[in-house]
Protein backbone atom coordinates (compact mmCIF):
# COMPACT_ATOMS: atom_id res chain seq x y z
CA UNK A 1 9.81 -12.32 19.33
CA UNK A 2 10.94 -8.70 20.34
CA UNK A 3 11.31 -5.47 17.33
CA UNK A 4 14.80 -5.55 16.03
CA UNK A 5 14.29 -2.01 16.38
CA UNK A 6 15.28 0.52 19.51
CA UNK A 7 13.13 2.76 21.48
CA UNK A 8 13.53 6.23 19.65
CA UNK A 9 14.76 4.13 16.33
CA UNK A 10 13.21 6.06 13.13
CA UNK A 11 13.96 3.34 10.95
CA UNK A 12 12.27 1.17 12.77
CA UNK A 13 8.34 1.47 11.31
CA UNK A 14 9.81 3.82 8.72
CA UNK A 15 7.61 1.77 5.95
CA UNK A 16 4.27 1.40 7.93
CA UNK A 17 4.68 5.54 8.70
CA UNK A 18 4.99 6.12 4.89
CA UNK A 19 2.75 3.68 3.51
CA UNK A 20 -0.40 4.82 6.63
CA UNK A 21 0.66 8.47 5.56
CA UNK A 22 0.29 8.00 1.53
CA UNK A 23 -3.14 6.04 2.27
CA UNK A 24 -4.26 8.84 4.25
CA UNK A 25 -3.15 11.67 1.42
CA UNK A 26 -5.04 9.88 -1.55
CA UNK A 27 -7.99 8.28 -0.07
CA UNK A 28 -9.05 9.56 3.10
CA UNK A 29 -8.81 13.29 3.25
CA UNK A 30 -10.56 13.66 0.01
CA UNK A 31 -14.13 13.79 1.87
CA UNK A 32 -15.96 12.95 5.05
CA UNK A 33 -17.03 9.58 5.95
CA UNK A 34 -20.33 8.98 7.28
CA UNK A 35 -20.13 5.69 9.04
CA UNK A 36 -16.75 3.37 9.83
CA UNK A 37 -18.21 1.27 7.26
CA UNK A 38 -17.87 3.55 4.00
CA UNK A 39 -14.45 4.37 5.76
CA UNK A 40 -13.17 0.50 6.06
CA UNK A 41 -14.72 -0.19 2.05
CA UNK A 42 -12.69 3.12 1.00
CA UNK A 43 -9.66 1.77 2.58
CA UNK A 44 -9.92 -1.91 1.73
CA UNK A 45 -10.67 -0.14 -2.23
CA UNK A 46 -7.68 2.34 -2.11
CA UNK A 47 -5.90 -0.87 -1.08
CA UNK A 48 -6.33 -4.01 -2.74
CA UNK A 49 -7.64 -2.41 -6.31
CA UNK A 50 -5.65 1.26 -6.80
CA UNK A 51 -2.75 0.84 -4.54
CA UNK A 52 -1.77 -2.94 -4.80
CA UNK A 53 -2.73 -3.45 -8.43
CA UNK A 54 -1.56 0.02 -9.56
CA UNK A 55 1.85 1.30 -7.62
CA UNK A 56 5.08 0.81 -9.16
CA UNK A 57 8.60 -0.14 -7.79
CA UNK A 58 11.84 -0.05 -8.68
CA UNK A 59 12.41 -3.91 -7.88
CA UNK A 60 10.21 -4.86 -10.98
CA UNK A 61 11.86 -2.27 -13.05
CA UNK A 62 8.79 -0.03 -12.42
CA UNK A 63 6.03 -2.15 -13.54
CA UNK A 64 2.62 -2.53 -11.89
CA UNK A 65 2.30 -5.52 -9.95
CA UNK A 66 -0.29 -7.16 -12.26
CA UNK A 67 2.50 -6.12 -15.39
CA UNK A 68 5.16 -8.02 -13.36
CA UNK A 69 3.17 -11.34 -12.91
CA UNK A 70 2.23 -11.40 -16.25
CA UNK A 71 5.87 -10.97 -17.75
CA UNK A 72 6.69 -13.72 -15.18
CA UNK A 73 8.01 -16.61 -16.99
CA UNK A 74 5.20 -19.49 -16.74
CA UNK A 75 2.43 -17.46 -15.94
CA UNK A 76 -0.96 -17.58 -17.50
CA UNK A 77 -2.19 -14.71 -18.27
């Protein structure tokens, strides 16, 4: 299936651009990597435990993620 977007449109990864720019900010320009493989474990870290576990967004009235599933109605916490 083709982008919805247009060539030149800068809405069109808008999110992606923000979200790649933010990672690189926090976790990678802090210090030098010595192999891919610290680099990919730093990531996957900064991703599934700080950022993904930790951000907050308006839609969820600025909880956490894990806050949000736990106020859930029939969730077990």
């Amino acid at each position: 299936m083709p982008s919805t977007g247009s060539i030149g449109d800068c809405c069109d990864n808008a999110v992606i651009e923000s979200s790649w720019s933010r990672t690189q900010v926090e976790p990678l320009d802090r210090r030098r990597w010595r192999t891919r493989l610290e680099l990919a474990n730093a990531i996957f870290e900064y991703l599934e435990i700080s950022h993904n576990r930790q951000r907050r967004h308006s839609a969820t009235g600025w909880l956490t993620p894990v806050e949000c599933e736990r106020r859930r109605p029939g969730t077990v916490a």
